[in-house]
N, C-alpha and C. Protein backbone atom coordinates (compact mmCIF):
# COMPACT_ATOMS: atom_id res chain seq x y z
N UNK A 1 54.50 -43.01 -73.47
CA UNK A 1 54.70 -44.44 -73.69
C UNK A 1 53.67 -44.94 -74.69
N UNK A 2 54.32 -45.40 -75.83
CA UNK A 2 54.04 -45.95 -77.42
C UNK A 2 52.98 -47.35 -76.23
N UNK A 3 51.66 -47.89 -76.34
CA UNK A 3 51.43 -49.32 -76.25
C UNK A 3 50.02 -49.82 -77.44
N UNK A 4 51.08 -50.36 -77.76
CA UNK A 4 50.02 -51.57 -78.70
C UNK A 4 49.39 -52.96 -78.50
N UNK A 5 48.36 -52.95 -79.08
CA UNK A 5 47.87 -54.29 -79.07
C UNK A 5 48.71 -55.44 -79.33
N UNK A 6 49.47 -56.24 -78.37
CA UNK A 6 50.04 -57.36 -78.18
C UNK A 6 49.66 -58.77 -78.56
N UNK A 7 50.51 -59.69 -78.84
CA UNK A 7 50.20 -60.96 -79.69
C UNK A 7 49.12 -61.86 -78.37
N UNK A 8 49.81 -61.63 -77.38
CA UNK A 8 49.15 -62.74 -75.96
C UNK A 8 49.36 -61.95 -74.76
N UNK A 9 48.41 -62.53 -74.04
CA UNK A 9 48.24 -62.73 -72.23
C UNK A 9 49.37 -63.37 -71.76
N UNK A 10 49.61 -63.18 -70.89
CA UNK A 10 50.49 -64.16 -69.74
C UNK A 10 50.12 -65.84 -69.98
N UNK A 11 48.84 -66.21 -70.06
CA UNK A 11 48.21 -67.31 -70.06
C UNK A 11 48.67 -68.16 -71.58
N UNK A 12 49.36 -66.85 -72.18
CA UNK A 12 49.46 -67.51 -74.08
C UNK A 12 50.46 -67.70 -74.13
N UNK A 13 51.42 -67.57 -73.26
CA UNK A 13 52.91 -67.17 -73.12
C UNK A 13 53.44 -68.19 -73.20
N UNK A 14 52.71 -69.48 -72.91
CA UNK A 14 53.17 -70.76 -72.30
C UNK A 14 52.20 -72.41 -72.95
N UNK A 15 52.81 -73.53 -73.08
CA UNK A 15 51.90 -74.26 -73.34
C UNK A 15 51.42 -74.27 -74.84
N UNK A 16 50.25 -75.25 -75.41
CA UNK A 16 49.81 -75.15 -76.81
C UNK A 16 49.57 -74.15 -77.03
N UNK A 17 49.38 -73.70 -78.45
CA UNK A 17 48.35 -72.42 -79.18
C UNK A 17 47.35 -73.40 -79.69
N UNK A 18 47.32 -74.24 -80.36
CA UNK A 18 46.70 -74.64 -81.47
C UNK A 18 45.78 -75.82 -81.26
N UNK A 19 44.88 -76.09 -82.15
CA UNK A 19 44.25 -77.19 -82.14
C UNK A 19 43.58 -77.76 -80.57
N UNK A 20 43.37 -78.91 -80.40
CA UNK A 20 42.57 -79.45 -79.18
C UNK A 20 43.32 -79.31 -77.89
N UNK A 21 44.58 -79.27 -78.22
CA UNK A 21 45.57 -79.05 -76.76
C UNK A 21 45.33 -77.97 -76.57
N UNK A 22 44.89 -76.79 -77.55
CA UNK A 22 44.94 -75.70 -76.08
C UNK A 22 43.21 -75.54 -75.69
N UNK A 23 42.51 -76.61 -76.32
CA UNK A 23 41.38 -76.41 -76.17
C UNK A 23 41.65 -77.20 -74.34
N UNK A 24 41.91 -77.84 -74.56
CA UNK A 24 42.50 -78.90 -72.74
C UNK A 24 42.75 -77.69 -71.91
N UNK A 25 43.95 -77.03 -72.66
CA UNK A 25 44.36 -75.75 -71.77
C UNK A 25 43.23 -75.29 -70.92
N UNK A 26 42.47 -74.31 -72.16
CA UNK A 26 42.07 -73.57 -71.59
C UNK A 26 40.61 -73.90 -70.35
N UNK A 27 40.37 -75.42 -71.00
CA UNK A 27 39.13 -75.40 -69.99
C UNK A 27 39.90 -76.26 -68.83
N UNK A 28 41.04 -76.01 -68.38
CA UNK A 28 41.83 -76.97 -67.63
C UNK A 28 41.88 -75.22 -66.54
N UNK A 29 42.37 -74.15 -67.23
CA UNK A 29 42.39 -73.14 -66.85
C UNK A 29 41.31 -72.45 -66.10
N UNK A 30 40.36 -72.57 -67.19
CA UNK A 30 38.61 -71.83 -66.58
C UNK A 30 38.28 -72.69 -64.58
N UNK A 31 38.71 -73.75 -65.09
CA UNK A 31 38.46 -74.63 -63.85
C UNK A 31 39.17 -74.48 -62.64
N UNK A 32 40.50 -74.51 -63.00
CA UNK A 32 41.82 -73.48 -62.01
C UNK A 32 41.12 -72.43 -61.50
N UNK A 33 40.38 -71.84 -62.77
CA UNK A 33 40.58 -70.34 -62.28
C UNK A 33 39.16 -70.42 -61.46
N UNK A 34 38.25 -71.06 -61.63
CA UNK A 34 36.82 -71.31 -60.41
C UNK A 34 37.54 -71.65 -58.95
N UNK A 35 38.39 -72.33 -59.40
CA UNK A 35 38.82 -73.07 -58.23
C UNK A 35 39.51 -72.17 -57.01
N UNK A 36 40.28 -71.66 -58.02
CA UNK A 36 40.82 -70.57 -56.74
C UNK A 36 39.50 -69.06 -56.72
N UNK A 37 38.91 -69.08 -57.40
CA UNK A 37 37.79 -68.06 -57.11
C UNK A 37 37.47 -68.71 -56.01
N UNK A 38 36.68 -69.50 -55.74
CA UNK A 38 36.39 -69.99 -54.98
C UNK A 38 37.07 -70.26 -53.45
N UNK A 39 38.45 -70.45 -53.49
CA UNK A 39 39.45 -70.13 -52.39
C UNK A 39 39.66 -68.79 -52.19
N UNK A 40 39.57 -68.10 -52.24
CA UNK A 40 39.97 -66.88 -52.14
C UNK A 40 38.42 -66.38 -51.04
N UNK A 41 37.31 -66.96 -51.95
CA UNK A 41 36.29 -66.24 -51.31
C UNK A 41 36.33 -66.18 -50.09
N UNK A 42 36.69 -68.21 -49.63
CA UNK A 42 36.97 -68.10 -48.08
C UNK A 42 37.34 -67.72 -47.59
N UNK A 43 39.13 -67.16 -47.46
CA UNK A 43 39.93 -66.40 -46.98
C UNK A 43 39.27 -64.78 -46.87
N UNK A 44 38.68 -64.77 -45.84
CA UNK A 44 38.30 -63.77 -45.06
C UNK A 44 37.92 -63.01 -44.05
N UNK A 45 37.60 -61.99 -43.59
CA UNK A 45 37.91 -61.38 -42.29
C UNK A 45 36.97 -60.53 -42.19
N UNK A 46 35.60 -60.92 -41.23
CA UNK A 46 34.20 -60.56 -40.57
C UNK A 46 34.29 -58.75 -40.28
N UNK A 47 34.12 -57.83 -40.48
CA UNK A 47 33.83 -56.30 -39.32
C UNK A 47 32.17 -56.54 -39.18
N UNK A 48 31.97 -56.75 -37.75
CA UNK A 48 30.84 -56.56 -36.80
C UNK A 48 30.04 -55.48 -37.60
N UNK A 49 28.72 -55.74 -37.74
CA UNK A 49 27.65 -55.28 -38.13
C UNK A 49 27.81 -54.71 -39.67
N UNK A 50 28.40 -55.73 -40.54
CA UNK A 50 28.71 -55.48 -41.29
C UNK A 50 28.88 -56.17 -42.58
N UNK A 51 27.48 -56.50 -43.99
CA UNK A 51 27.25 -57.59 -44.22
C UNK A 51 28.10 -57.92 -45.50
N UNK A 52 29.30 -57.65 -45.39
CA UNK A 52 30.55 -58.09 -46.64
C UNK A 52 31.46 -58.06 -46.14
N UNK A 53 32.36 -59.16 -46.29
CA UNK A 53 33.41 -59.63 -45.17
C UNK A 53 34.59 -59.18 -46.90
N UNK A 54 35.37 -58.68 -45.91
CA UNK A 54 37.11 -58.46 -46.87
C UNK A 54 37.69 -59.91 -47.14
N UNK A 55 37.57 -60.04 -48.64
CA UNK A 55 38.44 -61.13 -48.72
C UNK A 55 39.18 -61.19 -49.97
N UNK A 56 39.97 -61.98 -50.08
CA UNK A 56 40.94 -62.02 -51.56
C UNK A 56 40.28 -62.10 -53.09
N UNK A 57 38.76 -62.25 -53.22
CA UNK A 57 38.36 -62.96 -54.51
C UNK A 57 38.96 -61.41 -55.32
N UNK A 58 38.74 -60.31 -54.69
CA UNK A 58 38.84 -59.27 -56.21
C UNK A 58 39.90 -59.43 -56.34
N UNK A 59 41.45 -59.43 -55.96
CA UNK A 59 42.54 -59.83 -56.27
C UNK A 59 42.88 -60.86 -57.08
N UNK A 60 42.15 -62.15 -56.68
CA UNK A 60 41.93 -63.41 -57.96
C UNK A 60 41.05 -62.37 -58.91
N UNK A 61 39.84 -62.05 -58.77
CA UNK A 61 39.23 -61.86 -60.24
C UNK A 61 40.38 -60.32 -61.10
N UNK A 62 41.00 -59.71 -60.46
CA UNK A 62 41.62 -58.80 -61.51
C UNK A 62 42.72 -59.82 -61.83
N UNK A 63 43.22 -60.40 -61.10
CA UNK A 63 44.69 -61.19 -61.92
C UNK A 63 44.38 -61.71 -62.45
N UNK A 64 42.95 -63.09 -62.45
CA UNK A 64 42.66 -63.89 -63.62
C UNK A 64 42.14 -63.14 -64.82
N UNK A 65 41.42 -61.74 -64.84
CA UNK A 65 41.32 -61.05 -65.77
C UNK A 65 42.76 -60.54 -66.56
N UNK A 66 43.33 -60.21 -65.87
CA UNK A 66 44.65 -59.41 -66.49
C UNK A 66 45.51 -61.03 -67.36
N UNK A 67 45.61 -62.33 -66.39
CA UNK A 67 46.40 -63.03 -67.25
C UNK A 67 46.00 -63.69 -68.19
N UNK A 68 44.43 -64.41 -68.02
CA UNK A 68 43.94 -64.98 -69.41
C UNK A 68 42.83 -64.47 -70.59
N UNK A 69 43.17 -62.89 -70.26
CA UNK A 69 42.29 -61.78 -71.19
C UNK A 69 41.06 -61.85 -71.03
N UNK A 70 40.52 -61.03 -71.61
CA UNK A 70 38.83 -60.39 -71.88
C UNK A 70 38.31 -62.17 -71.89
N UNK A 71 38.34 -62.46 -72.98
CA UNK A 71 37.50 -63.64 -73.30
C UNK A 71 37.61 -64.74 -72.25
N UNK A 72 38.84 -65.65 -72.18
CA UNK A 72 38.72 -66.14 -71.30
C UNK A 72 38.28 -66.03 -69.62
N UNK A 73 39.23 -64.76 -69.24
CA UNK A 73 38.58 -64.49 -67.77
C UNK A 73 37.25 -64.30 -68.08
N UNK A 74 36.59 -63.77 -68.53
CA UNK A 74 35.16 -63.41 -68.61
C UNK A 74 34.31 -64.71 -68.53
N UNK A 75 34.93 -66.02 -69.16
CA UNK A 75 34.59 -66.92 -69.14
C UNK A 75 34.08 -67.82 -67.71
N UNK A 76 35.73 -67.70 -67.58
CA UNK A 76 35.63 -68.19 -66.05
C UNK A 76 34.97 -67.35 -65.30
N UNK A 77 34.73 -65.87 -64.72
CA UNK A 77 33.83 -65.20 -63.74
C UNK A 77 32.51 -65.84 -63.99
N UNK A 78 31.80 -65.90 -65.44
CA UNK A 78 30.73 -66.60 -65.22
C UNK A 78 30.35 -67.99 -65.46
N UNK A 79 31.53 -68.52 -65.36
CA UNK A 79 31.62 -70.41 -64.86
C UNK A 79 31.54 -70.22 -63.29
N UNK A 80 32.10 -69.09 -62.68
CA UNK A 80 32.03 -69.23 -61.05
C UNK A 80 30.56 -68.61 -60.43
N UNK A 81 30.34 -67.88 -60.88
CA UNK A 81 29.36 -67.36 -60.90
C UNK A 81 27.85 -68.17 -61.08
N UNK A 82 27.87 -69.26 -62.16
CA UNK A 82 26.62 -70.48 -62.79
C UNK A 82 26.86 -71.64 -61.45
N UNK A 83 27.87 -71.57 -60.50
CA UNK A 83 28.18 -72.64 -60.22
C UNK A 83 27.63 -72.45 -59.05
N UNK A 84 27.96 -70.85 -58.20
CA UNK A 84 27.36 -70.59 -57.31
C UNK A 84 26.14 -70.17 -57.34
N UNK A 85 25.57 -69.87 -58.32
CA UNK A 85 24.04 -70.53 -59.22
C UNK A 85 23.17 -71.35 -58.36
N UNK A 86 23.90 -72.10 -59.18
CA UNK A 86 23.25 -73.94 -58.45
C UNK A 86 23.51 -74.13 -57.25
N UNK A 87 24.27 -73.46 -56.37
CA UNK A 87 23.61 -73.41 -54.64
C UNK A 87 24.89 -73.92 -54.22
N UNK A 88 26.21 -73.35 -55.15
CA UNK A 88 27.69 -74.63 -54.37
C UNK A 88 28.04 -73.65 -53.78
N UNK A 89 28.49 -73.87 -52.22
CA UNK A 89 28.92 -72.51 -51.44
C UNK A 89 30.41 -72.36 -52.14
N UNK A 90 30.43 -71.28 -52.88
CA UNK A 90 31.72 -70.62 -53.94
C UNK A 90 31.95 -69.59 -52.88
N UNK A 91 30.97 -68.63 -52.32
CA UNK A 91 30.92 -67.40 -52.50
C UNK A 91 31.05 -66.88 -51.18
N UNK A 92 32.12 -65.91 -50.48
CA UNK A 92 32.14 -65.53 -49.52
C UNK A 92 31.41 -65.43 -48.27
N UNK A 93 30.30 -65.44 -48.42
CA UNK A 93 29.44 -65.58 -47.37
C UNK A 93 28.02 -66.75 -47.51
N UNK A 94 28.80 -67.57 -48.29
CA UNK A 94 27.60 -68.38 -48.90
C UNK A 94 27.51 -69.47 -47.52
N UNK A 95 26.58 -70.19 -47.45
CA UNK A 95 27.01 -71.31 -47.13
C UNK A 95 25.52 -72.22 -47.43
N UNK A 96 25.79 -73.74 -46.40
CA UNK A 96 24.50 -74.96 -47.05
C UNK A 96 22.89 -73.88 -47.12
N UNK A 97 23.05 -73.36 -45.81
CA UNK A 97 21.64 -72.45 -45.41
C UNK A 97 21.21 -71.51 -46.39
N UNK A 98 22.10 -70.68 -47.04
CA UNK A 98 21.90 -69.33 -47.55
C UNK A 98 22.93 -69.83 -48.76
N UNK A 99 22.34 -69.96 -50.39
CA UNK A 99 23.54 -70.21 -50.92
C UNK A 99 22.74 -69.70 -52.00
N UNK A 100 23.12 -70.31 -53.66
CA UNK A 100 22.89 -70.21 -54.89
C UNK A 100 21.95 -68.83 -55.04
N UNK A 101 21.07 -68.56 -55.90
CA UNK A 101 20.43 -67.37 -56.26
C UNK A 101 19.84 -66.26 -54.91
N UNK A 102 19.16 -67.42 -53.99
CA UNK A 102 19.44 -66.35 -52.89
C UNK A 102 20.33 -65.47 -52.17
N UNK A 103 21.74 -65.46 -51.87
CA UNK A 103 22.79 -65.46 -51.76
C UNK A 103 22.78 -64.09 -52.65
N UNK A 104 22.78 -64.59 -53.80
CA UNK A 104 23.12 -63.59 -54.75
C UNK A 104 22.64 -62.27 -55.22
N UNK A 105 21.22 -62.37 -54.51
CA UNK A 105 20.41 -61.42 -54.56
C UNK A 105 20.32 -60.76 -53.51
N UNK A 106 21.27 -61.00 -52.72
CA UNK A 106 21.66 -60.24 -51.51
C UNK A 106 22.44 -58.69 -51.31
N UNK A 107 23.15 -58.58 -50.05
CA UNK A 107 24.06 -57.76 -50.42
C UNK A 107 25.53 -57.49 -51.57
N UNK A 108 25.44 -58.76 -51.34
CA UNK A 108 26.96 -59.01 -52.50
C UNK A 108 26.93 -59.01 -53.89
N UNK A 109 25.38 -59.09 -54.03
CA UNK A 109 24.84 -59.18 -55.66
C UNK A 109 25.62 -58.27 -56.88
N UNK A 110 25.51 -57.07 -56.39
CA UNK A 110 26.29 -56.11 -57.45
C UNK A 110 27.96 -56.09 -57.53
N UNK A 111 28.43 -56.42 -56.30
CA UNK A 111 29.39 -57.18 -56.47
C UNK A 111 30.02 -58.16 -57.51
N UNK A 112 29.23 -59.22 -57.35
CA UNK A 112 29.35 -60.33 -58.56
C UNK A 112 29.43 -59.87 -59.95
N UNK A 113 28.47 -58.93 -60.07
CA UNK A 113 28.43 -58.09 -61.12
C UNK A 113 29.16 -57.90 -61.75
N UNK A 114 30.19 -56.96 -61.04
CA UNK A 114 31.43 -55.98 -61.03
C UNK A 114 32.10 -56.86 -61.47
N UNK A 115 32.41 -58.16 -60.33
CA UNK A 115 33.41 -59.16 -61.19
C UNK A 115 33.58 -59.08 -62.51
N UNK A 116 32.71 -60.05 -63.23
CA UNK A 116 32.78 -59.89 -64.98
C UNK A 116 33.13 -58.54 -65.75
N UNK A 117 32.69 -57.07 -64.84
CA UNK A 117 33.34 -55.83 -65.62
C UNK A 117 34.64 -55.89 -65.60
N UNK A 118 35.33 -56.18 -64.31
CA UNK A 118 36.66 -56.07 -63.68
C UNK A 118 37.35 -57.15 -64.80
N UNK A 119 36.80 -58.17 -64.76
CA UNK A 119 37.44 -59.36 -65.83
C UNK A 119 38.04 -58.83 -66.98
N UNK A 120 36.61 -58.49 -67.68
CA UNK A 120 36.98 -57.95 -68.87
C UNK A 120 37.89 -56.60 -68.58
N UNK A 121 37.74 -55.59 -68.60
CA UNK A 121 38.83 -54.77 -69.04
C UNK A 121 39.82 -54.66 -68.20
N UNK A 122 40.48 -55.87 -67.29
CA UNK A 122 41.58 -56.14 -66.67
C UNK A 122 42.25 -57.14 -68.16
N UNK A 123 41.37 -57.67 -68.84
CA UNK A 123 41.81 -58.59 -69.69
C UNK A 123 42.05 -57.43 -71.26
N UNK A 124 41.12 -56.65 -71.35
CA UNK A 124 41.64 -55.80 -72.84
C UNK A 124 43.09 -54.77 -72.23
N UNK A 125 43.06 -54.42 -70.69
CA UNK A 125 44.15 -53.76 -70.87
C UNK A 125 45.48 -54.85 -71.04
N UNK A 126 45.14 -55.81 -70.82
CA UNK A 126 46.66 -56.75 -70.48
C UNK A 126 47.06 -57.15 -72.56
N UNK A 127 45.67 -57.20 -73.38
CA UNK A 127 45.99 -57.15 -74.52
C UNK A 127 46.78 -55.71 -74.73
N UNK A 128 46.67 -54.53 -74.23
CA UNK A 128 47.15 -53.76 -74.82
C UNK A 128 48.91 -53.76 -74.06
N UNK A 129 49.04 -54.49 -73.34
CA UNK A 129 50.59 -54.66 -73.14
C UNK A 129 50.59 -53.97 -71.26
N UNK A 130 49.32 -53.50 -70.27
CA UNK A 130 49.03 -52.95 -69.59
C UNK A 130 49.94 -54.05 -68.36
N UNK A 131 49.91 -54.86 -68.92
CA UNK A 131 50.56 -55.79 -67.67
C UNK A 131 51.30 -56.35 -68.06
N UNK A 132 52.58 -55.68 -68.21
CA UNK A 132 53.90 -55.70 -68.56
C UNK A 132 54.81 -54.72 -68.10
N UNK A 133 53.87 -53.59 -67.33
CA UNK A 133 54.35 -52.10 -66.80
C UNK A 133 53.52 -52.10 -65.50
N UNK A 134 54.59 -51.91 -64.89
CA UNK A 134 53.81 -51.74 -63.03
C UNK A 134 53.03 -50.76 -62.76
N UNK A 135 53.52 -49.42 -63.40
CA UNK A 135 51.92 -48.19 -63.29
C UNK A 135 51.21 -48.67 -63.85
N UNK A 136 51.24 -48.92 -65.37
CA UNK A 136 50.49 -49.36 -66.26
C UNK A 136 49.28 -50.43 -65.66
N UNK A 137 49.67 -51.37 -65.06
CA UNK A 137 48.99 -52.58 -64.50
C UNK A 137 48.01 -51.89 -63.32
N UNK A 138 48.86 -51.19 -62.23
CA UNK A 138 48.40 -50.28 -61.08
C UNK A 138 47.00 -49.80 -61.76
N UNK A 139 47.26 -48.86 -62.55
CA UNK A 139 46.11 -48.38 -63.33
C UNK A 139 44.84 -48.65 -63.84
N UNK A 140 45.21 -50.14 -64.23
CA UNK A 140 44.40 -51.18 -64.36
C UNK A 140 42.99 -51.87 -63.42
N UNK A 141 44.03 -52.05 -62.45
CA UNK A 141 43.62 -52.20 -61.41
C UNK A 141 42.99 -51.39 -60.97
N UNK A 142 43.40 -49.79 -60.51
CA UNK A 142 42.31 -49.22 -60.20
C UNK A 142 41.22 -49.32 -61.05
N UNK A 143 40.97 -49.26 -62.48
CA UNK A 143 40.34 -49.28 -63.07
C UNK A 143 38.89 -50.36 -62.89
N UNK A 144 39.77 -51.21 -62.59
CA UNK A 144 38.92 -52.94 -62.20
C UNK A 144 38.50 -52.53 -60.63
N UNK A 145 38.81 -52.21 -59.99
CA UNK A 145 38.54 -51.82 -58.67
C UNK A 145 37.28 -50.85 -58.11
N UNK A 146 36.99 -50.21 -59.71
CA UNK A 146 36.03 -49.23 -59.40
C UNK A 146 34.83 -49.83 -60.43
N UNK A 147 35.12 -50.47 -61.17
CA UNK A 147 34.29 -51.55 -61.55
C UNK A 147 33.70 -52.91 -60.86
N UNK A 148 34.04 -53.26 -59.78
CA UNK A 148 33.66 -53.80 -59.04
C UNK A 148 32.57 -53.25 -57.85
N UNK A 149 33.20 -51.90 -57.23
CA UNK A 149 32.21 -51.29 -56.74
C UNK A 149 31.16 -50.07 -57.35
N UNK A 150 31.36 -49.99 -58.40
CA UNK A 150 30.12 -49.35 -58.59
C UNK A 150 28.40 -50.18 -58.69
N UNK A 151 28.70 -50.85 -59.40
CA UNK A 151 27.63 -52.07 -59.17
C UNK A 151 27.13 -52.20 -58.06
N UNK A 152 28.48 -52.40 -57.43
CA UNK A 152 28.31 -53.25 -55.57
C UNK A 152 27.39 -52.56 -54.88
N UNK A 153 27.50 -51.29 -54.84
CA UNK A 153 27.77 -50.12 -54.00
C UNK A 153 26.15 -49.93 -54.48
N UNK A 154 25.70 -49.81 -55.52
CA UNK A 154 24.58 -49.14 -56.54
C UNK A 154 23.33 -50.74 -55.76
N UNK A 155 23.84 -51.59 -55.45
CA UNK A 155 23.01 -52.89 -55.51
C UNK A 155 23.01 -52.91 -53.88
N UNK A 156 24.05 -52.54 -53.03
CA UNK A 156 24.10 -52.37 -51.74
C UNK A 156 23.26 -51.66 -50.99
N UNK A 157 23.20 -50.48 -51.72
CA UNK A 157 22.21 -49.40 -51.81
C UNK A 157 21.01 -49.64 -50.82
N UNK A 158 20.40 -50.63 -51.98
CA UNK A 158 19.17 -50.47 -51.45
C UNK A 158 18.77 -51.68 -50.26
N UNK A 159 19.94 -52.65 -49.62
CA UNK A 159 19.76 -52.70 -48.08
C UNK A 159 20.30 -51.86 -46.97
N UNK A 160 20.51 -50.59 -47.07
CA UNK A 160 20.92 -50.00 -46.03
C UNK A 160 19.94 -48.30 -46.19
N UNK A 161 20.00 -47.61 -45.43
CA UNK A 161 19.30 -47.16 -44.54
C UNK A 161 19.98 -45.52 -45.18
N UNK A 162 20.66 -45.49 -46.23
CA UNK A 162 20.81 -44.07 -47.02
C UNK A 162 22.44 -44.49 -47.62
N UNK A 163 22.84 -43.44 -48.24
CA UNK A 163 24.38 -43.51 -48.57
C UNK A 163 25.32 -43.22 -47.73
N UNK A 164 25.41 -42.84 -46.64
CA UNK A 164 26.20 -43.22 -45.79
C UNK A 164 26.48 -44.17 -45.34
N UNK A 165 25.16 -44.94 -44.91
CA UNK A 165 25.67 -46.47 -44.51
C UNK A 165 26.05 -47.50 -45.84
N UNK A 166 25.53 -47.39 -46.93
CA UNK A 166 25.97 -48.02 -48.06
C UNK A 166 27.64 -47.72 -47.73
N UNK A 167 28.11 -46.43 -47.69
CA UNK A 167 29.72 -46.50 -48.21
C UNK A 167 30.22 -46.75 -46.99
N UNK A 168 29.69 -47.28 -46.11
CA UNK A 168 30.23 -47.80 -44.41
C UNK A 168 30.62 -49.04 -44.55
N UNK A 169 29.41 -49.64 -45.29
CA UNK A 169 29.61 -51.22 -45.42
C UNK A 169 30.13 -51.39 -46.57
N UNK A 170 29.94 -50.85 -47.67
CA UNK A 170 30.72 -51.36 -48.71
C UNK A 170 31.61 -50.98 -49.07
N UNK A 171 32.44 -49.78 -48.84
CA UNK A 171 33.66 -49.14 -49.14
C UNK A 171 34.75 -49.04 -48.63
N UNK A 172 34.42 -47.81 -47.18
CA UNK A 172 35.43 -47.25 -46.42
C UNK A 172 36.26 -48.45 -46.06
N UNK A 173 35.93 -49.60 -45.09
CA UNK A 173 36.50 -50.46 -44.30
C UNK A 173 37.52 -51.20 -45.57
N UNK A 174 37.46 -51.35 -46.81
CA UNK A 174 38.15 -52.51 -47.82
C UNK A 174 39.18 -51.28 -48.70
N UNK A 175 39.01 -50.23 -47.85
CA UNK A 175 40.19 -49.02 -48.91
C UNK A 175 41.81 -49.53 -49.10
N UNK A 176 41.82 -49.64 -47.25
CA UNK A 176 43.23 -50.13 -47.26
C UNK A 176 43.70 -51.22 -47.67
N UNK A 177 43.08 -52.68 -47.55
CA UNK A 177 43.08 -53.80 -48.08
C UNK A 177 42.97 -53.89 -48.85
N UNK A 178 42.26 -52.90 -49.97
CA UNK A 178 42.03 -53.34 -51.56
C UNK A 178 43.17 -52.58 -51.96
N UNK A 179 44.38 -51.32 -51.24
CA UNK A 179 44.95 -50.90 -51.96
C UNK A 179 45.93 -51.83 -51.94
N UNK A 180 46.42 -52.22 -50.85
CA UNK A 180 47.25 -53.86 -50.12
C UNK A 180 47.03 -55.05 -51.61
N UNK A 181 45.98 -55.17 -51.97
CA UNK A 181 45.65 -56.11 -52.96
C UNK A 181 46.15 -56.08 -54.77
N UNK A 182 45.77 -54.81 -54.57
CA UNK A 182 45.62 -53.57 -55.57
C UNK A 182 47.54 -53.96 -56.36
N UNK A 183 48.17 -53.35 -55.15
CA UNK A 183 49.86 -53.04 -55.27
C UNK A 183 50.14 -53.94 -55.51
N UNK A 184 49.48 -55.87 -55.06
CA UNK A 184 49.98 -56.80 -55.00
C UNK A 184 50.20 -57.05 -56.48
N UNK A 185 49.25 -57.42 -57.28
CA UNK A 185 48.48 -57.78 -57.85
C UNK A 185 49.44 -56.80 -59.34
N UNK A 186 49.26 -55.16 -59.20
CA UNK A 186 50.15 -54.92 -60.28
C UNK A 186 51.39 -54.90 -60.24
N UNK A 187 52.26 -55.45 -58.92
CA UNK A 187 53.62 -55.97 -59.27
C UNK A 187 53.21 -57.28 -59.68
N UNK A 188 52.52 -58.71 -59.80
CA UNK A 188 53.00 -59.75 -59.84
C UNK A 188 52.63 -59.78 -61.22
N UNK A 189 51.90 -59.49 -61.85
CA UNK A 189 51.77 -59.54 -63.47
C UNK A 189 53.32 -59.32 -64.47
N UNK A 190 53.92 -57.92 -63.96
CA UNK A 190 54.97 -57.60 -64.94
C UNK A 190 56.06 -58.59 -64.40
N UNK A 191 55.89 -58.50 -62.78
CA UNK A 191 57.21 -59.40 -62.55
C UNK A 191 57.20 -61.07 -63.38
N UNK A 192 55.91 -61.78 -63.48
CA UNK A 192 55.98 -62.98 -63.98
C UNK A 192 56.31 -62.29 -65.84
N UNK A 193 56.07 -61.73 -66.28
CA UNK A 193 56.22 -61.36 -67.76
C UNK A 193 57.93 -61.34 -67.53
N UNK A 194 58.65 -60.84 -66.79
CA UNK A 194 59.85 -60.43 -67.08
C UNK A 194 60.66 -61.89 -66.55
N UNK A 195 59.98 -63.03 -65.67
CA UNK A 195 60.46 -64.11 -65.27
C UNK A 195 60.77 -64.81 -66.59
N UNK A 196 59.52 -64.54 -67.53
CA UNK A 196 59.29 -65.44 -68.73
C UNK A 196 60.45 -65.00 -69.83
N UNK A 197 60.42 -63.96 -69.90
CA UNK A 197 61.45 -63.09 -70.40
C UNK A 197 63.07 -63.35 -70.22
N UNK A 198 62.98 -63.73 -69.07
CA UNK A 198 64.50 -63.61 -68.65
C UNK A 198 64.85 -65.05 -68.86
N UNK A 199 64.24 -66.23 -68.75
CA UNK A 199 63.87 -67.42 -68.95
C UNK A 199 64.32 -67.99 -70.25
N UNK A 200 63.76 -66.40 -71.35
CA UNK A 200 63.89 -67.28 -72.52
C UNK A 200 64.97 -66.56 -73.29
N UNK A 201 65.82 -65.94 -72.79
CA UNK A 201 66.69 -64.91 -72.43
C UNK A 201 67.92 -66.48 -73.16
């Protein structure tokens, strides 16, 4: 399979190109896209003795990578990222007590990390036409998936007690759920490309 560098993202597909309207767009977008970073973080589910709770944000951060490319998603991960900065509980386990840079320098730190890797080359593969093809996208994803935890995992490290318990808490338990996420995530990219498609059909 021939893939080339493509004219647009999902995000270009639609709406202005040009001038100050898509300048509206896009910071109308970056803000969307904090916004549901930020929802997603909440949506999640505690395992006992165990300091990273499973929740939806990597699923938002590879789709907002894959639909509004390298540049933009990259943008937004670290608009969400500056925001939970300044101490706004964004972040999965944040809250009034424990929030902004402390927070971050925690267990989840390398995590965050990962985000912005995952961004970006969820966003150069979708330039190369990667999310327009369901393996193709799949692929992606794994790709973004292991960019998220290597960081994580490397930064996790050093609160736990050797590498076993690192890949206890940060891995094993989110395999099945991230593959659950994973599958989601590279069907809904091609399927919205082919909605648009059929649309203009």
């Amino acid at each position: 399979m021939a893939l080339a560098i493509q004219d647009k993202v999902l995000t270009e597909a639609f709406g202005p190109t040009t001038g100050s309207a898509l300048r509206i767009k896009q910071a109308a977008m970056v803000v969307l896209g904090i916004m549901a970073l930020a929802l997603t973080a909440k949506i999640q589910v505690f395992i006992p003795g165990n300091p990273v709770p499973i929740t939806l944000t990597t699923f938002g951060v590879l789709t907002i990578g894959a639909a509004y490319g390298a540049r933009l998603g990259l943008l937004t991960i670290a608009g969400y990222l500056f925001i939970g900065a300044l101490g706004f509980d964004v972040f999965a386990g944040s809250s009034a007590e424990k929030a902004g840079l402390v927070y971050m320098m925690g267990g989840t730190g390398g995590y965050l990390v990962g985000y912005a890797l995952a961004a970006a080359a969820l966003g150069y593969a979708a330039r190369l036409g990667w999310d327009r093809n369901v393996l193709m996208m799949a692929l992606a994803m794994l790709v973004g998936n292991a960019l998220i935890y290597i960081p994580g995992l490397l930064w996790l490290h050093q609160f736990a007690s050797g590498w076993e318990q690192t890949l206890a808490w940060g891995l094993t338990p989110f395999l099945i759920g991230d593959a659950l996420k994973l599958g989601l995530a590279a069907l809904l990219l091609p399927g919205l490309w082919k909605m648009i498609g059929n649309a203009r059909a």
